[in-house]
PDB file of N, CA and C in Angstrom:
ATOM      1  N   UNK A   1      -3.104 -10.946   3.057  1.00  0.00           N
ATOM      2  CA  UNK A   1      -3.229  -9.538   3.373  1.00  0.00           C
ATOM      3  C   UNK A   1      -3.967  -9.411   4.710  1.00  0.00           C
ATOM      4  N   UNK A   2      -3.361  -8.586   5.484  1.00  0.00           N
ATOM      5  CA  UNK A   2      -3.842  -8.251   7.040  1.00  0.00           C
ATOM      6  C   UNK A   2      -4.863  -7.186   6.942  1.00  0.00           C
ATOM      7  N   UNK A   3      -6.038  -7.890   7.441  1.00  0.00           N
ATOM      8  CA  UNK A   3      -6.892  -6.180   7.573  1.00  0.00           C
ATOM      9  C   UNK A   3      -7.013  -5.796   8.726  1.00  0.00           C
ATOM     10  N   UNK A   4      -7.114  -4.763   9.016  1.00  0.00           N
ATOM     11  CA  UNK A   4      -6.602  -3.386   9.807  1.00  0.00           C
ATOM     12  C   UNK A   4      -7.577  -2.199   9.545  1.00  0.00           C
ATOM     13  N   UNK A   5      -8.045  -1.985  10.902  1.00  0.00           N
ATOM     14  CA  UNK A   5      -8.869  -0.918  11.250  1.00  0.00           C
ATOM     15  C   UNK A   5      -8.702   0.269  10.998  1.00  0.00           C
ATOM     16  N   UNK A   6      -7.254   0.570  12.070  1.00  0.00           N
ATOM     17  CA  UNK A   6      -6.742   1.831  12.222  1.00  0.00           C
ATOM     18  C   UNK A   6      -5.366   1.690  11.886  1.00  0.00           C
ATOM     19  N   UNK A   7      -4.655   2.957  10.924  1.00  0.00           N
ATOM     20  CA  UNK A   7      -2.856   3.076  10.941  1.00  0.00           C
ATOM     21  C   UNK A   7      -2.258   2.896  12.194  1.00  0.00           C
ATOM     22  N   UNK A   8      -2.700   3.291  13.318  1.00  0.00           N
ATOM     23  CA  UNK A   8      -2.521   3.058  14.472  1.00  0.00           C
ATOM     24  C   UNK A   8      -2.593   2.450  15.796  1.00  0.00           C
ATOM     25  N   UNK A   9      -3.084   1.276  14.670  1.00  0.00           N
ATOM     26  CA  UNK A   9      -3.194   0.195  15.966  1.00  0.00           C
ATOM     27  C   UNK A   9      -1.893  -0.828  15.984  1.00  0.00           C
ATOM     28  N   UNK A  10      -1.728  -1.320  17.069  1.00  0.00           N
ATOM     29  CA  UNK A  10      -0.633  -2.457  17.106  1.00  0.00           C
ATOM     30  C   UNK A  10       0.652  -2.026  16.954  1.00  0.00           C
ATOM     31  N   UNK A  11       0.817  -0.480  17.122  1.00  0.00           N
ATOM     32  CA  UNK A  11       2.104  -0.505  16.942  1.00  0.00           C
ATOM     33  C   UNK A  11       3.301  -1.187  17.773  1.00  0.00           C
ATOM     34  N   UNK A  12       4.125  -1.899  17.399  1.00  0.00           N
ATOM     35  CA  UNK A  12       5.195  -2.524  18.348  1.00  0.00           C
ATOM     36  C   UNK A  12       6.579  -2.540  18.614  1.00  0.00           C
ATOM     37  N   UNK A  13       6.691  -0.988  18.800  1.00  0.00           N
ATOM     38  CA  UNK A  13       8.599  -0.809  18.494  1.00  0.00           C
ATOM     39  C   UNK A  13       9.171  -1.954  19.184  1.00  0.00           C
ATOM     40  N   UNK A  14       9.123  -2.575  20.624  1.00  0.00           N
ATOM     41  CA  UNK A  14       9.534  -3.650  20.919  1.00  0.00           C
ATOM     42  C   UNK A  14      10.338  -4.618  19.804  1.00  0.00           C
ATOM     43  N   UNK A  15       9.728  -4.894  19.390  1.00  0.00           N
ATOM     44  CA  UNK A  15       9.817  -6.078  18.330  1.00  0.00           C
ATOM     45  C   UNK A  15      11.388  -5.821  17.829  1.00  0.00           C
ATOM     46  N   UNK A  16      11.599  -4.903  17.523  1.00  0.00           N
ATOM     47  CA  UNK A  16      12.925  -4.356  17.246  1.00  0.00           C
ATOM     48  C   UNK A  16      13.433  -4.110  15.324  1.00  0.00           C
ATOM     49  N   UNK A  17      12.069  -5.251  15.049  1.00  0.00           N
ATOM     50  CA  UNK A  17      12.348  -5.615  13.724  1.00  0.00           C
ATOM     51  C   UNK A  17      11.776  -4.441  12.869  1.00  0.00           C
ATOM     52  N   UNK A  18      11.966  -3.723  11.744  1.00  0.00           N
ATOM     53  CA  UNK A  18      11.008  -3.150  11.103  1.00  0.00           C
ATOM     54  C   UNK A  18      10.357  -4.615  10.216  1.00  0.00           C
ATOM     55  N   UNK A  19       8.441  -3.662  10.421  1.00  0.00           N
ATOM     56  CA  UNK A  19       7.333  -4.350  10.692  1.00  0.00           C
ATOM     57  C   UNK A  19       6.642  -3.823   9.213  1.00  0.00           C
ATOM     58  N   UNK A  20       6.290  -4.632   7.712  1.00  0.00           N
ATOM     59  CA  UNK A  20       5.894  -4.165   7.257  1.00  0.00           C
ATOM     60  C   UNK A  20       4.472  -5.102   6.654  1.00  0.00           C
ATOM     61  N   UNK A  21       3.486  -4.343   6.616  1.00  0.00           N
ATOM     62  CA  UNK A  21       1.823  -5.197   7.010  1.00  0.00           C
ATOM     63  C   UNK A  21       1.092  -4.430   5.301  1.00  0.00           C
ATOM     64  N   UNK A  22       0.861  -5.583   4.571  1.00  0.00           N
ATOM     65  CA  UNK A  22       0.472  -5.303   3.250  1.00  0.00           C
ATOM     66  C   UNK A  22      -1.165  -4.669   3.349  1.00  0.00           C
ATOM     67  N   UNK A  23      -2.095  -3.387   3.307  1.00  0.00           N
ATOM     68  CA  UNK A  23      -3.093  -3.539   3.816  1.00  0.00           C
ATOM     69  C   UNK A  23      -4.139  -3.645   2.358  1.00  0.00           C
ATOM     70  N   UNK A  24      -3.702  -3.281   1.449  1.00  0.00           N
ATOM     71  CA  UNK A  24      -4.274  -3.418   0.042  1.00  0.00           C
ATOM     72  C   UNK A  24      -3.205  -3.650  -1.130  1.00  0.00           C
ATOM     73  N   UNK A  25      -4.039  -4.356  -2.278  1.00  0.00           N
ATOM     74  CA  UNK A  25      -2.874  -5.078  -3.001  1.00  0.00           C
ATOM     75  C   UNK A  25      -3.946  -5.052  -4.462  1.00  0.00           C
ATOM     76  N   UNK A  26      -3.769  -4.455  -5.696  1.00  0.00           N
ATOM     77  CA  UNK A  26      -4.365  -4.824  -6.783  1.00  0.00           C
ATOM     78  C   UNK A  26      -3.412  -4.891  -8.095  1.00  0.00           C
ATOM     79  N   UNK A  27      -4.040  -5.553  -8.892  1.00  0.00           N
ATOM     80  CA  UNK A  27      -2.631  -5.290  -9.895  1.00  0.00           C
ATOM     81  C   UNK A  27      -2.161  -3.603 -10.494  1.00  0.00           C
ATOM     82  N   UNK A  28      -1.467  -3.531 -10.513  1.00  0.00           N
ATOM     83  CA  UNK A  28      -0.254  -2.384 -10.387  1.00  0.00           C
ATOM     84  C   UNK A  28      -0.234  -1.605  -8.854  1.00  0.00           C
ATOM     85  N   UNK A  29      -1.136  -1.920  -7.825  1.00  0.00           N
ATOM     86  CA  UNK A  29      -1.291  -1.120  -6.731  1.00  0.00           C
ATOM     87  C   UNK A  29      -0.754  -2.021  -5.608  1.00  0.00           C
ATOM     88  N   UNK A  30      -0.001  -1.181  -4.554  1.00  0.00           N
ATOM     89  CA  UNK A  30       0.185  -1.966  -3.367  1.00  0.00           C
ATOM     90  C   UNK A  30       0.632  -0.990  -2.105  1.00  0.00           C
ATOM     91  N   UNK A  31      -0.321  -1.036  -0.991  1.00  0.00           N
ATOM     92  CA  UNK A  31      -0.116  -0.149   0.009  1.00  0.00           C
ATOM     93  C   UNK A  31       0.028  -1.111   1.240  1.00  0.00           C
ATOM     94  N   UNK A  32       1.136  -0.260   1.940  1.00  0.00           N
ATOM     95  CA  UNK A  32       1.578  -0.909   3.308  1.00  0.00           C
ATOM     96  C   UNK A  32       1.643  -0.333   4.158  1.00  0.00           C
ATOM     97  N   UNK A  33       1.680  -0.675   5.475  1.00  0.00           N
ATOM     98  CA  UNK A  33       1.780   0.367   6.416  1.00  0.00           C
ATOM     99  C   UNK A  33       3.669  -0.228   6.651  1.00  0.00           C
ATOM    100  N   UNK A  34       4.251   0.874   6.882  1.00  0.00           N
ATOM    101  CA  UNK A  34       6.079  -0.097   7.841  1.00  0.00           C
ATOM    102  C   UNK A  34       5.586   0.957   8.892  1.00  0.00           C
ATOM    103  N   UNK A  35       6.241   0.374  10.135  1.00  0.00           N
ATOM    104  CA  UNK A  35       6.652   0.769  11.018  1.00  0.00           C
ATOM    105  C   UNK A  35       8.060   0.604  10.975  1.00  0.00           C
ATOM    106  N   UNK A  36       9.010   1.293  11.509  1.00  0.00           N
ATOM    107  CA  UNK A  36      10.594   1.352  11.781  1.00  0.00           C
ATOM    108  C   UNK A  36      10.731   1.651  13.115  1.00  0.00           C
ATOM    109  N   UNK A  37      11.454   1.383  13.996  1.00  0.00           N
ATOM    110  CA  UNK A  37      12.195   1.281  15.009  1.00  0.00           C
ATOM    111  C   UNK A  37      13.710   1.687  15.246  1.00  0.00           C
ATOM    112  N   UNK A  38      14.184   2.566  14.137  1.00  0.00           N
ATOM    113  CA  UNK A  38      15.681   3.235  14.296  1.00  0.00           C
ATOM    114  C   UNK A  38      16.130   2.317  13.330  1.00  0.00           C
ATOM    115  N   UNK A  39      15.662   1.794  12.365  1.00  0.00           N
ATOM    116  CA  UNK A  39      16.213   0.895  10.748  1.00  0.00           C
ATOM    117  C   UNK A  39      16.741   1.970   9.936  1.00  0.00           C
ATOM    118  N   UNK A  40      18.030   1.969   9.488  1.00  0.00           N
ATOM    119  CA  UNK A  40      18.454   2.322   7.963  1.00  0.00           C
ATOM    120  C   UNK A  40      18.809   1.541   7.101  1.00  0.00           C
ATOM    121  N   UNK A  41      19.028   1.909   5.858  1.00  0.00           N
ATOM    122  CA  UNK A  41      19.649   0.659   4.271  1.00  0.00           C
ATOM    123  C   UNK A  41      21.232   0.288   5.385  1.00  0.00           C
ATOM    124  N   UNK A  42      21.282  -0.272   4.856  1.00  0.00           N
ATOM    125  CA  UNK A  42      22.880  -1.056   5.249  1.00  0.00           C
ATOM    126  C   UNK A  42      23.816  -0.395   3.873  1.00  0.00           C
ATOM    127  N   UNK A  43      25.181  -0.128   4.800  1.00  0.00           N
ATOM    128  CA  UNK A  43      25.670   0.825   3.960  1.00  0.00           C
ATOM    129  C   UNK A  43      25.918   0.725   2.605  1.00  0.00           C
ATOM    130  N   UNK A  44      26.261   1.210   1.809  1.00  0.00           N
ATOM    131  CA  UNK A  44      26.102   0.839   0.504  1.00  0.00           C
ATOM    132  C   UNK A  44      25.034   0.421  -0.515  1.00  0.00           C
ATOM    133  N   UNK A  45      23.798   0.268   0.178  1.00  0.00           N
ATOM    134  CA  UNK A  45      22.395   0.027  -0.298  1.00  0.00           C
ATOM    135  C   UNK A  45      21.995   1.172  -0.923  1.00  0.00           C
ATOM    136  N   UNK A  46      21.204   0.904  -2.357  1.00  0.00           N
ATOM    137  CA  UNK A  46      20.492   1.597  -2.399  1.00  0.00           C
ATOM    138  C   UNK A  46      19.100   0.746  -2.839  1.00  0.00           C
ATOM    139  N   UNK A  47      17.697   1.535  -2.977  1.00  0.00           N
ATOM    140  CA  UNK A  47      16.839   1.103  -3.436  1.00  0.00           C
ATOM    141  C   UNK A  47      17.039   1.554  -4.433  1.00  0.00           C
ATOM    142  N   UNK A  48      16.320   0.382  -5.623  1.00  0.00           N
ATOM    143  CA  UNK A  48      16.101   0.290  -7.279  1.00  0.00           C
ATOM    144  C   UNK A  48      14.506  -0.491  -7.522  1.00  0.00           C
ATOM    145  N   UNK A  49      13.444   0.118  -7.355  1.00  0.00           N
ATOM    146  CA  UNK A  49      12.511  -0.518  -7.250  1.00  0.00           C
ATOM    147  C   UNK A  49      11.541  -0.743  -8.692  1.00  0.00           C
ATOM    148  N   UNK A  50      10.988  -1.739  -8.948  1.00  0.00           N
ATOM    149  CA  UNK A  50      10.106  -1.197 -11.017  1.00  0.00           C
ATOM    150  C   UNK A  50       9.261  -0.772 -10.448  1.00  0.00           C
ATOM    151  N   UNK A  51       8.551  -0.770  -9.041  1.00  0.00           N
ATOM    152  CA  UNK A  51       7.882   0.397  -9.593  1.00  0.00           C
ATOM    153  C   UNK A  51       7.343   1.460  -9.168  1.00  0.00           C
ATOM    154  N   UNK A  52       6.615   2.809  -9.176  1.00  0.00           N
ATOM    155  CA  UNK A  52       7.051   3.788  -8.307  1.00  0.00           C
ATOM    156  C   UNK A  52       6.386   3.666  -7.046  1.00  0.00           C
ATOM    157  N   UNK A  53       6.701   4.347  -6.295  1.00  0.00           N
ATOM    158  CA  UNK A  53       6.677   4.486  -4.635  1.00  0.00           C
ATOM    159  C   UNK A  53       6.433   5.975  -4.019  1.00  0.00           C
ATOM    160  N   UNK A  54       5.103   6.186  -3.667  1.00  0.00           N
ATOM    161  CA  UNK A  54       4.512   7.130  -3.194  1.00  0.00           C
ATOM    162  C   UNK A  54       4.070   7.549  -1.438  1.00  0.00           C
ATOM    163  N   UNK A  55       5.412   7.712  -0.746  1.00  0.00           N
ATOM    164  CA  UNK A  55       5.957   7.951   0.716  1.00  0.00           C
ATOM    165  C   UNK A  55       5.171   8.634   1.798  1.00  0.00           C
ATOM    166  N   UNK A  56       4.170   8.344   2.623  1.00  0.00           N
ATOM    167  CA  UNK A  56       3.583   9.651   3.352  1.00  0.00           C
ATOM    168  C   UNK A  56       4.188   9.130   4.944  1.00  0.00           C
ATOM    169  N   UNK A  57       4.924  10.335   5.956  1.00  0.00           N
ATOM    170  CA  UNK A  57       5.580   9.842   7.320  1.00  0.00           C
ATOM    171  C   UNK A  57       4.129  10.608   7.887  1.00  0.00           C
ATOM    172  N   UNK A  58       3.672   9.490   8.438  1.00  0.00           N
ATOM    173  CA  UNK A  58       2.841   9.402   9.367  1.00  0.00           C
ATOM    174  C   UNK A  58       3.022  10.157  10.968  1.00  0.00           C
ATOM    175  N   UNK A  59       4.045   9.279  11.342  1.00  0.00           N
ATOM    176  CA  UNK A  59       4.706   9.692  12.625  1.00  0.00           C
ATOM    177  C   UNK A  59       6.297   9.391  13.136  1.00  0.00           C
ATOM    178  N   UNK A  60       6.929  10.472  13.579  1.00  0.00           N
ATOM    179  CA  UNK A  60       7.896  10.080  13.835  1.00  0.00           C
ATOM    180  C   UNK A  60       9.094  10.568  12.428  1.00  0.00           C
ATOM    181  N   UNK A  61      10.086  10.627  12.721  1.00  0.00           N
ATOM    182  CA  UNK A  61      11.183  11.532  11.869  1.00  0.00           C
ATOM    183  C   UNK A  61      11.883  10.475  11.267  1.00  0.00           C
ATOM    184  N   UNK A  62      12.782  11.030   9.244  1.00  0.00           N
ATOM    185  CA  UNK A  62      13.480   9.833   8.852  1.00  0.00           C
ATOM    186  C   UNK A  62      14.213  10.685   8.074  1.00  0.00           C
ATOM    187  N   UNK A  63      15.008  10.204   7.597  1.00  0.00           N
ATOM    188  CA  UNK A  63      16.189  10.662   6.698  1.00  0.00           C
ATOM    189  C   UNK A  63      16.304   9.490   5.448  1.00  0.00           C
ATOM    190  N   UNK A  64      15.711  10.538   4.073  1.00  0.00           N
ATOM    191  CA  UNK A  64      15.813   9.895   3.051  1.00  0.00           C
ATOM    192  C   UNK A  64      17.050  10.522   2.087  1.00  0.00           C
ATOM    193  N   UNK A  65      18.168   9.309   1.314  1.00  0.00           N
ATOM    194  CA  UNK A  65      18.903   9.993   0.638  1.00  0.00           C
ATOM    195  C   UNK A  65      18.493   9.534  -0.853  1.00  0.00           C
ATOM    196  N   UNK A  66      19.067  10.299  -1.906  1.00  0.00           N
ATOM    197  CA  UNK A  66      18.482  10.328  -3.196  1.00  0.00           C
ATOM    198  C   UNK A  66      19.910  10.666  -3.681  1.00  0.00           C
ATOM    199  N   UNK A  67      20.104   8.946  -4.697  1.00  0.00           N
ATOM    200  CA  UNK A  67      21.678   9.192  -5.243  1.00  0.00           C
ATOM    201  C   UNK A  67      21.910  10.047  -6.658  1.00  0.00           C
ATOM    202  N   UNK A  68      21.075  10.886  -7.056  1.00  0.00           N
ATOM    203  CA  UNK A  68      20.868  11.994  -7.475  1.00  0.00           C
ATOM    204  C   UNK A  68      20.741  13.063  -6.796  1.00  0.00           C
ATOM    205  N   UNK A  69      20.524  13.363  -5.227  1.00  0.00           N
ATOM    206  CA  UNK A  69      20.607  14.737  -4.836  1.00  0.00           C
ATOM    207  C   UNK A  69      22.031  14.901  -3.932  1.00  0.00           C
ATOM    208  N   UNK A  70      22.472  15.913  -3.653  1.00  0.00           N
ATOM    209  CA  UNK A  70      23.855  16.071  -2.723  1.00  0.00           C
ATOM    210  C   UNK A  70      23.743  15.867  -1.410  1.00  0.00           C
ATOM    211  N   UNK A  71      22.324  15.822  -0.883  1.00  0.00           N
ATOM    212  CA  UNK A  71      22.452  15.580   0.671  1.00  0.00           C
ATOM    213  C   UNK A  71      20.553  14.847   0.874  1.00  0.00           C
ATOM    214  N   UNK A  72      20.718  14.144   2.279  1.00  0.00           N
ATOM    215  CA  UNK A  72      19.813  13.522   2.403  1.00  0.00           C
ATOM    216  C   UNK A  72      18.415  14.735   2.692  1.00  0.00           C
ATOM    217  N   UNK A  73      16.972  14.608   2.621  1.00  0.00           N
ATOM    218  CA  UNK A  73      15.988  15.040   3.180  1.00  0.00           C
ATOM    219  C   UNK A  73      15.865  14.654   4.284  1.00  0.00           C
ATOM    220  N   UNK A  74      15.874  15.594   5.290  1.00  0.00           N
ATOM    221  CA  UNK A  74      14.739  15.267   5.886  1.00  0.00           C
ATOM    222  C   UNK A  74      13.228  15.282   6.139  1.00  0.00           C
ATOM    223  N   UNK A  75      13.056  14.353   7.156  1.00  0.00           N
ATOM    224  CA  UNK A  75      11.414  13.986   6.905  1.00  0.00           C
ATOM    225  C   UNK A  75      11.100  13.913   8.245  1.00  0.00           C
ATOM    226  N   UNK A  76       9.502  14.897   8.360  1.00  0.00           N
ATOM    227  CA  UNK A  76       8.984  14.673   9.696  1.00  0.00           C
ATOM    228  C   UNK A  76       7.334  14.397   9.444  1.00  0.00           C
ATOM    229  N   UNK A  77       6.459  14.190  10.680  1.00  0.00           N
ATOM    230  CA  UNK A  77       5.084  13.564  10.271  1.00  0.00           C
ATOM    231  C   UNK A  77       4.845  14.777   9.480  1.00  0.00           C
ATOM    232  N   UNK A  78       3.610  14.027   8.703  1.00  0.00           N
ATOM    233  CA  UNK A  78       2.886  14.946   7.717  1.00  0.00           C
ATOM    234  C   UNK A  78       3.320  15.191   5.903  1.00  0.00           C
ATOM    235  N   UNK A  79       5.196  14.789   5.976  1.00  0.00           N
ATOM    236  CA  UNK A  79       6.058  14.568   4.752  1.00  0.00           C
ATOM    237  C   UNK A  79       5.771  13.440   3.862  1.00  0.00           C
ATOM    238  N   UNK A  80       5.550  14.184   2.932  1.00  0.00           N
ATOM    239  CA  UNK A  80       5.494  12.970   1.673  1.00  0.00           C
ATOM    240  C   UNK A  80       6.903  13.433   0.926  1.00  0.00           C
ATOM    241  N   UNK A  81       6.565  11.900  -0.338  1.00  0.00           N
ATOM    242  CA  UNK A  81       7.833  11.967  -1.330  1.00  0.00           C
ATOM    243  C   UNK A  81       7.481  11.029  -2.229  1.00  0.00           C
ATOM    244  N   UNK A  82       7.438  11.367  -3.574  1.00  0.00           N
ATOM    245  CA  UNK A  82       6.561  10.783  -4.796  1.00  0.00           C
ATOM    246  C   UNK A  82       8.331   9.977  -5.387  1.00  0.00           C
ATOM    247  N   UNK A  83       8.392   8.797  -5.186  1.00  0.00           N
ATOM    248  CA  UNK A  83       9.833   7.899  -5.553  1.00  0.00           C
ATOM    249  C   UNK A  83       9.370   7.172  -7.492  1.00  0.00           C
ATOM    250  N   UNK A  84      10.239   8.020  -8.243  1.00  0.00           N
ATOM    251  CA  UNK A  84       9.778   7.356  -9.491  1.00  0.00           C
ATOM    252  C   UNK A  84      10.580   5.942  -9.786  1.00  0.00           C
ATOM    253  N   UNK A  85       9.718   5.044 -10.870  1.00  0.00           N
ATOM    254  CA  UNK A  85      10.257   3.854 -10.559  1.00  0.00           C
ATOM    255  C   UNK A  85      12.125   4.219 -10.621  1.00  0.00           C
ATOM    256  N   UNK A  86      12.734   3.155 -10.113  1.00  0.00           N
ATOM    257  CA  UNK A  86      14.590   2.975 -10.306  1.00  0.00           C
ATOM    258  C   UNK A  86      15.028   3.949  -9.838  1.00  0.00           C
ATOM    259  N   UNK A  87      14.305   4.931  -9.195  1.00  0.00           N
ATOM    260  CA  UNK A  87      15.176   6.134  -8.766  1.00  0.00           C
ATOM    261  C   UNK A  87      15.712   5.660  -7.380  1.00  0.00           C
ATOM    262  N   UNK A  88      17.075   5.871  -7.543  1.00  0.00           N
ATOM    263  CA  UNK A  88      17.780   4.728  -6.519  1.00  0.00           C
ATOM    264  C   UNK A  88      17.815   5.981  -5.236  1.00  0.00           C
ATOM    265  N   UNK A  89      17.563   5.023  -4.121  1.00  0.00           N
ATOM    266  CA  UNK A  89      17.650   5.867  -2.771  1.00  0.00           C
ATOM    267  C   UNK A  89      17.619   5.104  -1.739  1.00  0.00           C
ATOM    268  N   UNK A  90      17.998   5.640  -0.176  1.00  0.00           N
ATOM    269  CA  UNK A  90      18.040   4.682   0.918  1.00  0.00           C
ATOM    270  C   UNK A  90      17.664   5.517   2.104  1.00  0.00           C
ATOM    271  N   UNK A  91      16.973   4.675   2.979  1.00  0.00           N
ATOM    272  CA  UNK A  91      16.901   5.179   4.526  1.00  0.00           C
ATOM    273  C   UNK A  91      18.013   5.842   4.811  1.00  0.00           C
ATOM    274  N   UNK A  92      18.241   6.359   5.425  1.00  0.00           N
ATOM    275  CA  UNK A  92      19.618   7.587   5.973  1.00  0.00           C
ATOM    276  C   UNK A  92      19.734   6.965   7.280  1.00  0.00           C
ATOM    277  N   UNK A  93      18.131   6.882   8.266  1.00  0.00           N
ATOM    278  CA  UNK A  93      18.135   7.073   9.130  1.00  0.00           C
ATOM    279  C   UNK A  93      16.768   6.914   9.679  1.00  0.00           C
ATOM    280  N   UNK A  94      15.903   6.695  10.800  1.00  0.00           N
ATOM    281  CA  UNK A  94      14.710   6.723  11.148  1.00  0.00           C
ATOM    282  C   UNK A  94      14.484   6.871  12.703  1.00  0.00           C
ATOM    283  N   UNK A  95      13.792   7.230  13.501  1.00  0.00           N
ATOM    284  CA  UNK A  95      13.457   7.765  15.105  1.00  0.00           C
ATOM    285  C   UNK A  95      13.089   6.503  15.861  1.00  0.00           C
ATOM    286  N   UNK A  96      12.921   6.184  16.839  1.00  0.00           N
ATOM    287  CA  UNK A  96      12.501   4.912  17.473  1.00  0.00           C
ATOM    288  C   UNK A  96      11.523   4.490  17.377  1.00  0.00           C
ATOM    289  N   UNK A  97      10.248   5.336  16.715  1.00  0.00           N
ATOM    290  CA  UNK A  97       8.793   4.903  16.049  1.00  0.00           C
ATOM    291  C   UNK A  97       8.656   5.767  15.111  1.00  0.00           C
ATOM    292  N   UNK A  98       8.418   5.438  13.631  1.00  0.00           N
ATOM    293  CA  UNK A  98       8.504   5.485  12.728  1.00  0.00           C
ATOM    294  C   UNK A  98       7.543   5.122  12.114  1.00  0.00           C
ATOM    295  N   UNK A  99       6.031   6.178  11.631  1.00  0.00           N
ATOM    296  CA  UNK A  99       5.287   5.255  10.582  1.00  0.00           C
ATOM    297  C   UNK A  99       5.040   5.664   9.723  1.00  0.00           C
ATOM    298  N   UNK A 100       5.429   4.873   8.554  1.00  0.00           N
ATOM    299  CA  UNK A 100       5.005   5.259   6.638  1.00  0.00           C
ATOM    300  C   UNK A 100       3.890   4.862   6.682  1.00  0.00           C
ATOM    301  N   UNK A 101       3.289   5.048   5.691  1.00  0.00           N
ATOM    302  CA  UNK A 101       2.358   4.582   4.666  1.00  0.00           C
ATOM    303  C   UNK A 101       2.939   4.475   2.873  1.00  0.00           C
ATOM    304  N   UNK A 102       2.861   3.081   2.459  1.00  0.00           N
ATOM    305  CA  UNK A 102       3.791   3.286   1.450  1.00  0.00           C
ATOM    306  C   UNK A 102       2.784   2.973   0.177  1.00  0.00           C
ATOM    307  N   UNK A 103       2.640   3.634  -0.731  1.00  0.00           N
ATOM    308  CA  UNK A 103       1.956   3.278  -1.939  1.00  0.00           C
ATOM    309  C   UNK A 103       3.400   3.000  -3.291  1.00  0.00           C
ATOM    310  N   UNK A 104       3.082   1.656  -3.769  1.00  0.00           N
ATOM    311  CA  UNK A 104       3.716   1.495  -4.829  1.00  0.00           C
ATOM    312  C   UNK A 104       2.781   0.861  -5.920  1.00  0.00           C
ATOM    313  N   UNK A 105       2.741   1.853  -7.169  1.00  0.00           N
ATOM    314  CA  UNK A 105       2.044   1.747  -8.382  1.00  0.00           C
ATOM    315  C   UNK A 105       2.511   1.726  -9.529  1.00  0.00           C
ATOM    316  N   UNK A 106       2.509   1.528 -10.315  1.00  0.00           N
ATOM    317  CA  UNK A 106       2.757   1.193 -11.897  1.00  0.00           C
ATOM    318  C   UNK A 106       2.723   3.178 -12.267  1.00  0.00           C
TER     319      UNK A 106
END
């Protein structure tokens, strides 16, 4: 596990890769920071995760779809989205800097 000062340090769209940095980890708890760089699911993807996933966009705009709703959300800084476990969904879409904060808990 990487420790880290600030959400905002080191960011490196360069890299090209989405960048995801584990910053706390306990059993049933796990928070990350991703950065994205213009990453979506690859088509036909969805996420199916055990366990749930609690979304806050930091900075920068994304497009989440939910294969239960008819059209994707969008998402700009300041947006959250509470993901219950298996609820299947995928990136749509993301801006050239992109930062979550991702909590996944039991």
């Amino acid at each position: 596990m990487l420790r880290m000062a600030n959400l905002f340090a080191d960011l490196r769209p360069d890299l090209g890769a989405e960048q995801a940095v584990q910053l706390l980890s306990r059993p049933g708890l796990k928070i990350e920071r991703i950065v994205s760089t213009g990453q979506a699911s690859p088509p036909g993807f969805w996420y199916d995760q055990p366990q749930a996933e609690w979304v806050l966009l930091l900075r920068g705009e994304a497009s989440l779809a939910f294969e239960d709703e008819p059209a994707p959300r969008s998402m700009k800084a300041g947006d959250f989205v509470d993901i219950a476990a298996h609820r299947r969904h995928r990136v749509e879409s993301t801006a050239a800097l992109t930062l979550w904060l991702a909590v996944h808990y039991d």
